[in-house]
Protein backbone atom coordinates (compact mmCIF):
# COMPACT_ATOMS: atom_id res chain seq x y z
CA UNK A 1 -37.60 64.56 8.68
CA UNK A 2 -36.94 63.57 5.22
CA UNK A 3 -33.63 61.85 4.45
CA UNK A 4 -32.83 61.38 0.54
CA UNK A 5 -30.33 59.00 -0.88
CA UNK A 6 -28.94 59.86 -5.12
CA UNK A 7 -27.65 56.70 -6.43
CA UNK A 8 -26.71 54.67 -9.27
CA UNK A 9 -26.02 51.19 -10.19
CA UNK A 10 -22.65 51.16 -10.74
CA UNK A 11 -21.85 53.59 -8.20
CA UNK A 12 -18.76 52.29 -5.92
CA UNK A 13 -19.31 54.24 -2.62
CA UNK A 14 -23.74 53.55 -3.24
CA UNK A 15 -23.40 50.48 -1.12
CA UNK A 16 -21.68 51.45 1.74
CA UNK A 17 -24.25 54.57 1.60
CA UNK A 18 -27.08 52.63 1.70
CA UNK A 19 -26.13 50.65 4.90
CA UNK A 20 -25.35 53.47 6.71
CA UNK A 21 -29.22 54.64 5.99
CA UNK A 22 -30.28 51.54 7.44
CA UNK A 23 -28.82 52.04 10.33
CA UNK A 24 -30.23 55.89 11.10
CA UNK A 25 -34.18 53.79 9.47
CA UNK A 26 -33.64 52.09 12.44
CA UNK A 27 -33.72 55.18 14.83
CA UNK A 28 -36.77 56.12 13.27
CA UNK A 29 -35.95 57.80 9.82
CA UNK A 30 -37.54 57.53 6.81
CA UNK A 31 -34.85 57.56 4.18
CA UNK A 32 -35.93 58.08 0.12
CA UNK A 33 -34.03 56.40 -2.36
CA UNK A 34 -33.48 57.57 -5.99
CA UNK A 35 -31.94 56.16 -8.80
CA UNK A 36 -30.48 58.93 -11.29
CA UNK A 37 -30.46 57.31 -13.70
CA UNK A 38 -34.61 57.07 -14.04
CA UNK A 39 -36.47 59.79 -14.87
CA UNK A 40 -37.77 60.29 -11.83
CA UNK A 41 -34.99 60.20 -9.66
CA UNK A 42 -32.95 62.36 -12.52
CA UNK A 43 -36.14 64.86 -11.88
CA UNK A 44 -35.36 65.02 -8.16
CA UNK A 45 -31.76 65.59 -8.72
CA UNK A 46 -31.94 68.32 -11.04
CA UNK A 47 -34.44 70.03 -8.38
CA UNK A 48 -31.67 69.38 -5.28
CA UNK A 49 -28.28 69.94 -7.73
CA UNK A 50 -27.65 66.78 -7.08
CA UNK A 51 -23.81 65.83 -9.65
CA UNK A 52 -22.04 62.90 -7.95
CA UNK A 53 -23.52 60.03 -6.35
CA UNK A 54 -23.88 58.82 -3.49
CA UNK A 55 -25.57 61.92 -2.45
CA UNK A 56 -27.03 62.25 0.67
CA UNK A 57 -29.50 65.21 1.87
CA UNK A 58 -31.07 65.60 5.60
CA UNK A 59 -33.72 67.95 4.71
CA UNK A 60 -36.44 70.00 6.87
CA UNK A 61 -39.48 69.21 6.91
CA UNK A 62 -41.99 72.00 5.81
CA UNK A 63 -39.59 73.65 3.75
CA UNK A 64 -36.93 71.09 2.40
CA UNK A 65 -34.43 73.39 3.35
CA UNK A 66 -31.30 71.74 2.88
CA UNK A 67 -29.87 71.20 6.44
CA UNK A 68 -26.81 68.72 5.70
CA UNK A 69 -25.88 67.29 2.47
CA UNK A 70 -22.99 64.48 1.50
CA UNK A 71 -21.91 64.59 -2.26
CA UNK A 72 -19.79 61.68 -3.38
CA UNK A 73 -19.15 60.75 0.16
CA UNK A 74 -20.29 58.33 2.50
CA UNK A 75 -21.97 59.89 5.38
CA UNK A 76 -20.14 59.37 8.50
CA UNK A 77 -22.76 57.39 10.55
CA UNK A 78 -22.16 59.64 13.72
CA UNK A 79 -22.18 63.23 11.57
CA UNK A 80 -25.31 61.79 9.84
CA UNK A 81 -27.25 60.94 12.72
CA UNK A 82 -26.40 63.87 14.68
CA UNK A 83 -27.57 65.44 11.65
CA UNK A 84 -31.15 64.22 11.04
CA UNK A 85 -31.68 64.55 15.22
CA UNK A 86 -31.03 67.96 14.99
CA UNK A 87 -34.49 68.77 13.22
């Protein structure tokens, strides 16, 4: 169950994002990380509508159907977890 992660460098909120990904990688996740401000990562945030960073998406599989999304917010680590176990 794919889990994708928007960032930038300077972002202030990108940090505390990231280590709350760790923590749901460690249950199993695999969590994809994109910098918007390459051209790849702006590619995959143009495709998602991805404005604000940190953005977070818990996507289904076969689809990528958009299941639960955080935009400019850091995921609460409960929300998020319940989240990616509900695939």
């Amino acid at each position: 169950m794919p889990v994708k992660m928007f960032y930038k460098e300077d972002c202030g909120k990108c940090p505390a994002t990231k280590e709350v990904l760790k923590g749901l990688e460690a249950l199993g996740a695999t969590v994809e990380y994109y910098d918007v401000e390459d051209v790849d990562g702006m590619a995959e945030a143009a495709y998602y509508g991805v404005m604000s960073t940190p953005t977070t998406l818990v996507l289904r599989d076969d689809e990528e159907e958009e299941v639960r999304s955080w935009r400019g917010d850091v995921p609460d680590p409960e929300e998020l977890e319940r989240a990616w176990k509900s695939l």
